[in-house]
PDB file of N, CA and C in Angstrom:
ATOM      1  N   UNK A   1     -50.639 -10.016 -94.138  1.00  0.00           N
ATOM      2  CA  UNK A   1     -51.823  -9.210 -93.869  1.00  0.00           C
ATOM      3  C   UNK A   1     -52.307  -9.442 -92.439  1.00  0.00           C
ATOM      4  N   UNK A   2     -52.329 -10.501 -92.174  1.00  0.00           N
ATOM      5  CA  UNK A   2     -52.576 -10.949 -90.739  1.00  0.00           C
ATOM      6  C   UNK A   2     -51.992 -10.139 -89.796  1.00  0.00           C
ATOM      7  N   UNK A   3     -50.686 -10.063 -89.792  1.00  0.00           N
ATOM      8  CA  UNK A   3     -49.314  -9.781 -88.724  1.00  0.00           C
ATOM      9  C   UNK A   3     -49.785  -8.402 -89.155  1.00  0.00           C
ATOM     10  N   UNK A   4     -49.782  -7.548 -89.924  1.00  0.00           N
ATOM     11  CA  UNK A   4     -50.238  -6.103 -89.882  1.00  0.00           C
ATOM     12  C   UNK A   4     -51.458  -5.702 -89.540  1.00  0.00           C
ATOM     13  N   UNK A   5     -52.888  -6.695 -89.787  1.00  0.00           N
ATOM     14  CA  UNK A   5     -53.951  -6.417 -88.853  1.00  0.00           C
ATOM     15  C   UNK A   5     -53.739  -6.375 -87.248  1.00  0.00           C
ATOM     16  N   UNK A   6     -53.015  -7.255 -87.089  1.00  0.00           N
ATOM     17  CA  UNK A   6     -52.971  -7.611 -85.471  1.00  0.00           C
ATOM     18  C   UNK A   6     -52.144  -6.652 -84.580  1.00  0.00           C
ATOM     19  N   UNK A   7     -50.982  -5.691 -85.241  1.00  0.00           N
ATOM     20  CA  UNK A   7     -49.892  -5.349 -85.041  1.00  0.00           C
ATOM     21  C   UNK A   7     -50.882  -4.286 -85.213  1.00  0.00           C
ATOM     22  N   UNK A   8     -51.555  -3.543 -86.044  1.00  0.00           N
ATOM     23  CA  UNK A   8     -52.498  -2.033 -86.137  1.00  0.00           C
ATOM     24  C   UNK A   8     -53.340  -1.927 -85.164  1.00  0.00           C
ATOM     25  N   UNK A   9     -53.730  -3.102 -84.594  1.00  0.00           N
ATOM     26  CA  UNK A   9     -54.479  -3.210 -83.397  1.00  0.00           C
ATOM     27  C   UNK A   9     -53.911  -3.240 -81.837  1.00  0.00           C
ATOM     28  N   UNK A  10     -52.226  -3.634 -81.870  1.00  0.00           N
ATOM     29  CA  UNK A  10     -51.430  -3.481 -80.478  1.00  0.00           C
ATOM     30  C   UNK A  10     -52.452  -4.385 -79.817  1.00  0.00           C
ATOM     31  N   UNK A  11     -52.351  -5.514 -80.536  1.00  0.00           N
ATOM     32  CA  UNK A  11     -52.607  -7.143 -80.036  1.00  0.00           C
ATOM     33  C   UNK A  11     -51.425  -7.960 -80.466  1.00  0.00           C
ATOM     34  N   UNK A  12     -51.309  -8.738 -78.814  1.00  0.00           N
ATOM     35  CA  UNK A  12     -50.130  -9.512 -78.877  1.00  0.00           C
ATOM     36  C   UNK A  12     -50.838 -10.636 -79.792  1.00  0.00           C
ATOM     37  N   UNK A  13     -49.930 -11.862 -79.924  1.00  0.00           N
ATOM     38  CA  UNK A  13     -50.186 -13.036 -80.075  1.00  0.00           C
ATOM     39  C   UNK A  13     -51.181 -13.668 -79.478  1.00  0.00           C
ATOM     40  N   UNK A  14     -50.707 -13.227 -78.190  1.00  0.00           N
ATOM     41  CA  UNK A  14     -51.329 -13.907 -76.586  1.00  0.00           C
ATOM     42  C   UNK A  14     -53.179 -13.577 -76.874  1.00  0.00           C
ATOM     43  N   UNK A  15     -52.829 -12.120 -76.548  1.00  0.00           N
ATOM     44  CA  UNK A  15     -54.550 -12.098 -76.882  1.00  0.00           C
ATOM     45  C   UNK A  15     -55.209 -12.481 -77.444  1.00  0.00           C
ATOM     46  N   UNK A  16     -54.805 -12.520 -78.985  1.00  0.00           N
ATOM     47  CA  UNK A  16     -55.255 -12.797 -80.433  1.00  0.00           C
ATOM     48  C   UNK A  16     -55.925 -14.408 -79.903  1.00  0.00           C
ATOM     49  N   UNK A  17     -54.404 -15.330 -79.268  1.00  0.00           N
ATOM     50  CA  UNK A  17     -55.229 -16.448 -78.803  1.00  0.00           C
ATOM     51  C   UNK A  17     -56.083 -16.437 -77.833  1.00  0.00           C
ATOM     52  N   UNK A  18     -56.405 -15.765 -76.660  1.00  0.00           N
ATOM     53  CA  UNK A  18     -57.745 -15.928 -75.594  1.00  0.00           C
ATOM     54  C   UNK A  18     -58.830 -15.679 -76.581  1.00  0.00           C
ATOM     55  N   UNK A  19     -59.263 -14.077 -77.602  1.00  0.00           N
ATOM     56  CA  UNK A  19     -59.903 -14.110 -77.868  1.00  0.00           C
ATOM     57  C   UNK A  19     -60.501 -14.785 -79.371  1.00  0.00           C
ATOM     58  N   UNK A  20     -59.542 -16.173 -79.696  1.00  0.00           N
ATOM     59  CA  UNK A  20     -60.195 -17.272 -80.657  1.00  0.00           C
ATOM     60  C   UNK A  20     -59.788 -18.484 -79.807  1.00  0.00           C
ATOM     61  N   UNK A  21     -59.215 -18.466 -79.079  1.00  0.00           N
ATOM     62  CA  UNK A  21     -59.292 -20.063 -78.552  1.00  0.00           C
ATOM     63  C   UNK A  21     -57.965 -20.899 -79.729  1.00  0.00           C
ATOM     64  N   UNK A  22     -57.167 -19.913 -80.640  1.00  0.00           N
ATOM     65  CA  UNK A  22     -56.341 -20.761 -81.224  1.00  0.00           C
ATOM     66  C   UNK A  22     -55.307 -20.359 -80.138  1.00  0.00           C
ATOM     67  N   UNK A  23     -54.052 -21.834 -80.290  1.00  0.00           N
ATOM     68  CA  UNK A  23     -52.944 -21.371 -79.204  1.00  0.00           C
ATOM     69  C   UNK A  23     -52.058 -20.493 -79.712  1.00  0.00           C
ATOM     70  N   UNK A  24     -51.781 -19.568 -78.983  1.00  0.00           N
ATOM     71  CA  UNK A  24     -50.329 -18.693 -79.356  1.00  0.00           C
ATOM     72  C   UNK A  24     -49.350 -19.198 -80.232  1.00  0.00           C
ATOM     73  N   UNK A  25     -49.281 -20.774 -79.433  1.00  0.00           N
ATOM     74  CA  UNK A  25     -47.845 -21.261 -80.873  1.00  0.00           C
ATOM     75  C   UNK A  25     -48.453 -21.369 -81.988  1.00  0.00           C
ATOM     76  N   UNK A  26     -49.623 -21.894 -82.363  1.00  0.00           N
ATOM     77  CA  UNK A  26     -50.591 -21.679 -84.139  1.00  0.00           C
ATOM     78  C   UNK A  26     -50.161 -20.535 -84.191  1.00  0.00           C
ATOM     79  N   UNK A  27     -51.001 -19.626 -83.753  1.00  0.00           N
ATOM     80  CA  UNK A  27     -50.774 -18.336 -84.079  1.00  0.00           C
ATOM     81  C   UNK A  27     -49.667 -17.880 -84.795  1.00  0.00           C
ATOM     82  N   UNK A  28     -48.060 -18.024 -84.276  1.00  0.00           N
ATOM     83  CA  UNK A  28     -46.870 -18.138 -84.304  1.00  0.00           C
ATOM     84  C   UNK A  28     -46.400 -18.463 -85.412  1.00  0.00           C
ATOM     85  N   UNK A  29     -47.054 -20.186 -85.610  1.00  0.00           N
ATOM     86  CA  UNK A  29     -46.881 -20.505 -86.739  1.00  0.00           C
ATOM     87  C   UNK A  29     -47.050 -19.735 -87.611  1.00  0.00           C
ATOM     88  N   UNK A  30     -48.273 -20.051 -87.591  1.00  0.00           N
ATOM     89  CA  UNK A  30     -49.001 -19.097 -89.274  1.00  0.00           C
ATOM     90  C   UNK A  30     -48.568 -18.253 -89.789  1.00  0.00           C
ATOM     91  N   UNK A  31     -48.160 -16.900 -88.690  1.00  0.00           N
ATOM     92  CA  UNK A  31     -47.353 -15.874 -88.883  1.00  0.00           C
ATOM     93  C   UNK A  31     -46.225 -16.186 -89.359  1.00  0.00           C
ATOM     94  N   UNK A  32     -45.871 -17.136 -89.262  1.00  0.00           N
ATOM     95  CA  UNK A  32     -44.000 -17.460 -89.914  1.00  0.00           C
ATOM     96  C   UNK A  32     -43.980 -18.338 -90.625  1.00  0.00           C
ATOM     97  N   UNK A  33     -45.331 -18.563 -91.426  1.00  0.00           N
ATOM     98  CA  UNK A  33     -45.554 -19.611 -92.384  1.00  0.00           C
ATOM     99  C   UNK A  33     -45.272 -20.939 -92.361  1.00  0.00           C
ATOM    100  N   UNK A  34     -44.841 -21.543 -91.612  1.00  0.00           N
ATOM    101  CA  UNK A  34     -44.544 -22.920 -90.919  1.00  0.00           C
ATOM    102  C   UNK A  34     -45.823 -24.007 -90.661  1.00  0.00           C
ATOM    103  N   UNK A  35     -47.190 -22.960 -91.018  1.00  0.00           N
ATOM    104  CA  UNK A  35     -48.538 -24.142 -90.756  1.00  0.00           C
ATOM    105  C   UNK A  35     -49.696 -23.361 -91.830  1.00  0.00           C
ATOM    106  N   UNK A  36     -50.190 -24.238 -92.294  1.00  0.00           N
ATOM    107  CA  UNK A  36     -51.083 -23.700 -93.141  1.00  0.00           C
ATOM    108  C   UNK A  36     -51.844 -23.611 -92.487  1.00  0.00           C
ATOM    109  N   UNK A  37     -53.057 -22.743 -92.093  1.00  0.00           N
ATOM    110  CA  UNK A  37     -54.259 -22.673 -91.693  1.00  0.00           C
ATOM    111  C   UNK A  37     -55.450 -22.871 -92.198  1.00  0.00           C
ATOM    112  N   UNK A  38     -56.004 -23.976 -91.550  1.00  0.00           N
ATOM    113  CA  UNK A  38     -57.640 -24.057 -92.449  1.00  0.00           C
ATOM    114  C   UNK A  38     -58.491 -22.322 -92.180  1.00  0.00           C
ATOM    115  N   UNK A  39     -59.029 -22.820 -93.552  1.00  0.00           N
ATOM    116  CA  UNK A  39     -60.309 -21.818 -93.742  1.00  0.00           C
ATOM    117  C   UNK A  39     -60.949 -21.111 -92.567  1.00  0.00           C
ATOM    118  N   UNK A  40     -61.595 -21.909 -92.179  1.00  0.00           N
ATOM    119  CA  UNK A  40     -62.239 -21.919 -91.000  1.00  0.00           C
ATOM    120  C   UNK A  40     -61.187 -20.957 -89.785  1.00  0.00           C
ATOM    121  N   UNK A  41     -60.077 -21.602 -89.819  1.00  0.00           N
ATOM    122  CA  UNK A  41     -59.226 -21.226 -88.493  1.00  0.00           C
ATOM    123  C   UNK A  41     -58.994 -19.197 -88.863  1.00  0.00           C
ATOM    124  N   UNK A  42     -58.707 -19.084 -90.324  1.00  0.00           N
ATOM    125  CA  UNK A  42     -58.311 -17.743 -90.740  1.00  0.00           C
ATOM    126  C   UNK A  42     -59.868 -16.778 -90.510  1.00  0.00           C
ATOM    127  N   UNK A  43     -60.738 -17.408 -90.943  1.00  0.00           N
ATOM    128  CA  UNK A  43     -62.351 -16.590 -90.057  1.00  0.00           C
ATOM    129  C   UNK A  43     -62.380 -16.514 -89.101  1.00  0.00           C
ATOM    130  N   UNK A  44     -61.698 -17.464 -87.812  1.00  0.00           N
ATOM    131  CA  UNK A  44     -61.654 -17.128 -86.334  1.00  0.00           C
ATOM    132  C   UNK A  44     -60.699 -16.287 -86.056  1.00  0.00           C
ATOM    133  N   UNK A  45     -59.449 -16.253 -86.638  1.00  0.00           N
ATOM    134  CA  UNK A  45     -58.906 -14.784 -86.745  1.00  0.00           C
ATOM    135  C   UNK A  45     -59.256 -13.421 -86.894  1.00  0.00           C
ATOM    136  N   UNK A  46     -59.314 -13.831 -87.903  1.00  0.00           N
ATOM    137  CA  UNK A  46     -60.473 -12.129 -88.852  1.00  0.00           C
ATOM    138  C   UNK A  46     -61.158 -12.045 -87.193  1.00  0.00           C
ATOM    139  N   UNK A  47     -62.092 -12.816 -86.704  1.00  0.00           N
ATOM    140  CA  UNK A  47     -63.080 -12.381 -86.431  1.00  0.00           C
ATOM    141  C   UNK A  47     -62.909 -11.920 -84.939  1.00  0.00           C
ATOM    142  N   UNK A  48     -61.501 -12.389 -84.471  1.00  0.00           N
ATOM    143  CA  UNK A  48     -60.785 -12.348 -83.247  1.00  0.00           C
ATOM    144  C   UNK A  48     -60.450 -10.963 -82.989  1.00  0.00           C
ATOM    145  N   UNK A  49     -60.226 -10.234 -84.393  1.00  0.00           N
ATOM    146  CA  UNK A  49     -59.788  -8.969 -84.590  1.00  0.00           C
ATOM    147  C   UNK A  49     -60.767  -7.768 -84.723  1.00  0.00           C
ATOM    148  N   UNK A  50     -62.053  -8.455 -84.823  1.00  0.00           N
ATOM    149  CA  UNK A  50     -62.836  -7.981 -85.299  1.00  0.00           C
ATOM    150  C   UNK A  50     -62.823  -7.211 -86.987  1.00  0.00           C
ATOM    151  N   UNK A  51     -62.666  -8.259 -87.424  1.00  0.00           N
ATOM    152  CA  UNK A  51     -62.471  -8.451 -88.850  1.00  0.00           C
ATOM    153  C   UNK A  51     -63.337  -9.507 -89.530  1.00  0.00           C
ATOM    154  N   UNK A  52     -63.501  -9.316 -91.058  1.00  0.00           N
ATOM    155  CA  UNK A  52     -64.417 -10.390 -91.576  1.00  0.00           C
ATOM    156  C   UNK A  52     -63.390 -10.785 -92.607  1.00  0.00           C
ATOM    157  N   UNK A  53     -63.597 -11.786 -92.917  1.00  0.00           N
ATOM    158  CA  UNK A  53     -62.200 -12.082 -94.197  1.00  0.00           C
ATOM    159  C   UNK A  53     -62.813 -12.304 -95.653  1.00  0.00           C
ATOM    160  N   UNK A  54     -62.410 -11.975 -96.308  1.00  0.00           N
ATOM    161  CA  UNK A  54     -62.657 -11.666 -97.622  1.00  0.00           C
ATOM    162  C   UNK A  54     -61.840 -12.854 -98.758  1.00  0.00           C
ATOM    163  N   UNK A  55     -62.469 -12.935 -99.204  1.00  0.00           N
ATOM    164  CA  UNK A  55     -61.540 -14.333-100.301  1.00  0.00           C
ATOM    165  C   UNK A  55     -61.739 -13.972-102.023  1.00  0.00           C
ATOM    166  N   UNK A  56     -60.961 -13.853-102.650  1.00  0.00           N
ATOM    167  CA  UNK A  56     -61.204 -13.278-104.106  1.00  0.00           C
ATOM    168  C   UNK A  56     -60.640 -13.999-104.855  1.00  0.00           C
ATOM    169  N   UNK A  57     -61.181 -14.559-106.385  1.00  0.00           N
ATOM    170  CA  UNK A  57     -60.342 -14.764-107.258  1.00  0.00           C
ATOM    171  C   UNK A  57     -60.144 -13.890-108.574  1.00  0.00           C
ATOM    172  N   UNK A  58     -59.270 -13.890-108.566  1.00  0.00           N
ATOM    173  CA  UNK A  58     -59.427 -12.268-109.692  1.00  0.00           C
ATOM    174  C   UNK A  58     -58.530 -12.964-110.644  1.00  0.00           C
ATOM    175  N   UNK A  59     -58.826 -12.629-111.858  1.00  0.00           N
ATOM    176  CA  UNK A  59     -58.523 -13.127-113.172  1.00  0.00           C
ATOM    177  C   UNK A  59     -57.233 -12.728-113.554  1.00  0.00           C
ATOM    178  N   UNK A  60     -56.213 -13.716-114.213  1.00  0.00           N
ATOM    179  CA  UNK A  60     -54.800 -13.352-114.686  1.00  0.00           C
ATOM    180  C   UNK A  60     -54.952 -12.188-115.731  1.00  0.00           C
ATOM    181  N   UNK A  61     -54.210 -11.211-115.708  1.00  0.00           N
ATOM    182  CA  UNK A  61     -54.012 -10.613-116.714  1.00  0.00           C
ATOM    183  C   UNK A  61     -53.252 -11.406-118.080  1.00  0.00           C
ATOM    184  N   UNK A  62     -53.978 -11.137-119.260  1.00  0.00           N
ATOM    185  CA  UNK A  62     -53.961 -11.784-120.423  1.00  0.00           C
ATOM    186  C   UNK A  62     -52.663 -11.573-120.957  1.00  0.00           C
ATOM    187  N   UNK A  63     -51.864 -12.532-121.446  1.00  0.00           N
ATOM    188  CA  UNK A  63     -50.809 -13.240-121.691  1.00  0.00           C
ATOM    189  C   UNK A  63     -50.995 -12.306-123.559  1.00  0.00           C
ATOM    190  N   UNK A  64     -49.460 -11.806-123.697  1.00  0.00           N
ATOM    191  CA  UNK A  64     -49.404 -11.124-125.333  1.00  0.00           C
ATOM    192  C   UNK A  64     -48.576 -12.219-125.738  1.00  0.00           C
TER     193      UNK A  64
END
């Protein structure tokens, strides 16, 4: 979801990092799943994008 927000926006990596202050290689990471990102770090994203991030837990569908 990330890599397609950022990519709908024709924001590099690069930018994404000036405008949160995370480095390009995080960035990198994350995108290629290699680093988990704190909480916190995925709201400075969102918000890099001008995005707000949303967190849900939605209930298993019931087991027959």
């Amino acid at each position: 979801a990330m890599i397609k927000a950022r990519k709908e926006q024709n924001l590099t990596q690069k930018e994404l990092s000036e405008r949160t202050g995370i480095t390009q290689a995080d960035i990198s990471r994350i995108e290629n799943g290699t680093r988990n990102p704190s909480l916190n770090m995925i709201k400075r994203l969102a918000k890099g994008m001008g995005m707000r991030l949303k967190l849900e837990f939605i209930p298993e569908p019931e087991k027959k």
